[in-house]
Protein backbone atom coordinates (compact mmCIF):
# COMPACT_ATOMS: atom_id res chain seq x y z
CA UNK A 1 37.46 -53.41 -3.64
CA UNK A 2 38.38 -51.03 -0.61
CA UNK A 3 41.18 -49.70 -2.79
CA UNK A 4 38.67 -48.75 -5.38
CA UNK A 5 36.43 -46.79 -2.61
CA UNK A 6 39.31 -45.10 -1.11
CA UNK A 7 40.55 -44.33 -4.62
CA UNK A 8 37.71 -42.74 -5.75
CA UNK A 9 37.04 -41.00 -2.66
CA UNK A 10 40.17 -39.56 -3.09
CA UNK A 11 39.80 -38.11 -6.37
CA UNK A 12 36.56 -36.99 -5.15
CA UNK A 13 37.93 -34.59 -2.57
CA UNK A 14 40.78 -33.86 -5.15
CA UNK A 15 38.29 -31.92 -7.38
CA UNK A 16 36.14 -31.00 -4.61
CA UNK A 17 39.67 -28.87 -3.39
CA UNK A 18 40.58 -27.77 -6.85
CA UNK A 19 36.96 -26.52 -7.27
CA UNK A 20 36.63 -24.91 -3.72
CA UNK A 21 40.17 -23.54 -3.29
CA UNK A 22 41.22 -22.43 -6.93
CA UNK A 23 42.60 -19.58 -6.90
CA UNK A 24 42.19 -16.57 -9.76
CA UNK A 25 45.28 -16.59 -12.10
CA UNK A 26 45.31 -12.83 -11.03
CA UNK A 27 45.65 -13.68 -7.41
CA UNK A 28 49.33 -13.67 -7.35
CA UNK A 29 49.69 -10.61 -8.84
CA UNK A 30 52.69 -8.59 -8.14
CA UNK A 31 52.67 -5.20 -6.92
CA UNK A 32 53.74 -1.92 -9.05
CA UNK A 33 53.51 1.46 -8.79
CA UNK A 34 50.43 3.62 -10.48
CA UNK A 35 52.90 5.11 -12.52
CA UNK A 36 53.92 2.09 -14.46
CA UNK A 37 49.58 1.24 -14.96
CA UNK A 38 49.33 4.48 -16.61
CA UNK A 39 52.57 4.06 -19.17
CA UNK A 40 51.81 0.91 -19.99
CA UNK A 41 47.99 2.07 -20.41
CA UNK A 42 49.49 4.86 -22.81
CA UNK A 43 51.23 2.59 -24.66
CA UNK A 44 48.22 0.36 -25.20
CA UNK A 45 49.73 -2.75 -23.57
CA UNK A 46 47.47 -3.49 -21.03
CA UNK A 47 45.02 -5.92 -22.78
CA UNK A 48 42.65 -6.80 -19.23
CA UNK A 49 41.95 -5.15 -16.08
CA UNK A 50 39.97 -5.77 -13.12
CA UNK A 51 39.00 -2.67 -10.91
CA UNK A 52 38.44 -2.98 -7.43
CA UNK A 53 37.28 -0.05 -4.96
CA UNK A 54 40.82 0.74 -3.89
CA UNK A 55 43.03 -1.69 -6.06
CA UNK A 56 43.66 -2.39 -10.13
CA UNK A 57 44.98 -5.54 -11.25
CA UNK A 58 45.64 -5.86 -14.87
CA UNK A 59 47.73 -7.82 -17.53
CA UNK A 60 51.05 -7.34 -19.11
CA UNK A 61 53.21 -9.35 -21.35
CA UNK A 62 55.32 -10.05 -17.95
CA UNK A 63 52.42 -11.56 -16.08
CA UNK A 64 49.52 -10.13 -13.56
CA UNK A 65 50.46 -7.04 -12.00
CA UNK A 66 48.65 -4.94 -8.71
CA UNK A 67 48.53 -1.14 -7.88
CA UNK A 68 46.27 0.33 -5.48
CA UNK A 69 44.53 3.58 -6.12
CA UNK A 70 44.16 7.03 -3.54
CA UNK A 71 41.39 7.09 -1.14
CA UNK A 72 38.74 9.29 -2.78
CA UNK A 73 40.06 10.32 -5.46
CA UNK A 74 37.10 9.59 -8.47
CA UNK A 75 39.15 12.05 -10.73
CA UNK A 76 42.03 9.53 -10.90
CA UNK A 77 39.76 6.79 -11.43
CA UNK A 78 37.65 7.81 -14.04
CA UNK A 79 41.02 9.15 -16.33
CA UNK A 80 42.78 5.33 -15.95
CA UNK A 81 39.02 3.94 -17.12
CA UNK A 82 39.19 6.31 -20.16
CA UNK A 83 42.90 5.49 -20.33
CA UNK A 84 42.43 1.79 -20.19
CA UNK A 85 39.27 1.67 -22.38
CA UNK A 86 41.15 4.13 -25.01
CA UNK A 87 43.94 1.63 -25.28
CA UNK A 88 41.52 -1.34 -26.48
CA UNK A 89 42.17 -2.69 -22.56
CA UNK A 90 38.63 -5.20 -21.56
CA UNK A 91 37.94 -3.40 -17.86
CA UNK A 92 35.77 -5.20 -15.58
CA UNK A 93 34.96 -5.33 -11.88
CA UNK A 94 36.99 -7.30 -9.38
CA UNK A 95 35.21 -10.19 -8.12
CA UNK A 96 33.77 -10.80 -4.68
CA UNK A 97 36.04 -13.76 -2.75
CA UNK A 98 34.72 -16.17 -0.53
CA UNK A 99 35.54 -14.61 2.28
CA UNK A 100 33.95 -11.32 1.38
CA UNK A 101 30.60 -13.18 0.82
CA UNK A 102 30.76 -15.30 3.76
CA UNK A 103 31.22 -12.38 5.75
CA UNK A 104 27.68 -11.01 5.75
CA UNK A 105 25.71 -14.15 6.61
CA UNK A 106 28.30 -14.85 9.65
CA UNK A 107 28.00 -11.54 11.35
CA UNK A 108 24.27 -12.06 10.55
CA UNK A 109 23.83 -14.88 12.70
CA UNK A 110 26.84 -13.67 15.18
CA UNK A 111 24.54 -12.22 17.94
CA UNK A 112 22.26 -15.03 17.65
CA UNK A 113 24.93 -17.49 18.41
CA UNK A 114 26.01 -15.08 20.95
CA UNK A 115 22.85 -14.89 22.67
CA UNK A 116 22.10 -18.48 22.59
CA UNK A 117 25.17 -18.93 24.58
CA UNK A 118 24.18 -16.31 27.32
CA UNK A 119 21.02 -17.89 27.47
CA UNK A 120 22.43 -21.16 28.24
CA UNK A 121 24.96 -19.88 30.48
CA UNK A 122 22.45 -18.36 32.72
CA UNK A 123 19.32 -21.05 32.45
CA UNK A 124 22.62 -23.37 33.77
CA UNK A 125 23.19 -20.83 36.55
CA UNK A 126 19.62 -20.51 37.07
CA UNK A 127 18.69 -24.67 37.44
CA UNK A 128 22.52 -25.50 38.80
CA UNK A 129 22.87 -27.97 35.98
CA UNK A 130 23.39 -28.36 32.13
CA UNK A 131 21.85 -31.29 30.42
CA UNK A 132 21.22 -33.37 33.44
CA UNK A 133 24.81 -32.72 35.13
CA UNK A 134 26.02 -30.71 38.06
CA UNK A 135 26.89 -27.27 36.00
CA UNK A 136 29.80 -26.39 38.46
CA UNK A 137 31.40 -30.10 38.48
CA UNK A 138 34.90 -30.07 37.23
CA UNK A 139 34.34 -33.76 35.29
């Protein structure tokens, strides 16, 4: 019976991970050059792309590939959309990851936790103790 519990606790977590942790086929895309985006744009043999602010990754016949685009530069942007769109290529916008929208809610609260802290800190100095003990006791 405890087998069965810890079995199925197991697989649990197992699709828990898988459905937390999985990772975009795109993700380990390798990196090329703009120049080879914009032949094999051309040549119509780029059937998906995901655009980024500063990075393309798109699909070839040899797999996911990455290039990263000039810092303000919209005129280079806009000509590989017409390029890729011209070609019969399905463009659409990178998504966020995890990280990038966990980001915002944790500096969010960063001062607060901060400042909690502080407050502690000092209402310990203040009273000489924290939660009953001595606040400079070395136990």
């Amino acid at each position: 019976n405890t087998q069965k519990v810890l079995l199925l606790w197991n697989s649990f977590f197992e699709i828990l991970k898988r459905l937390v942790l999985k990772r975009p086929e795109y993700a380990s895309a390798q990196e090329v050059s703009l120049s080879l985006l914009r032949s094999a744009a051309q040549h119509s043999a780029v059937p998906k792309a995901f655009i980024g602010g500063s990075e393309i990754i798109f699909a070839t016949r040899d797999g996911w590939k990455k290039t990263y685009l000039p810092p303000n530069s919209p005129g280079i942007h806009s000509d590989l959309l017409e390029l890729l769109t011209r070609g019969g290529c399905n463009v659409a916008a990178l998504p966020e990851t995890l990280l990038s929208k966990l980001a915002t809610p944790f500096l969010t609260a960063l001062p607060f936790v901060y400042l909690a802290l502080v407050y502690r800190i000092l209402k310990g100095f203040h009273s000489g103790s924290i939660d009953g003990e001595d606040f400079f006791s070395s136990k």
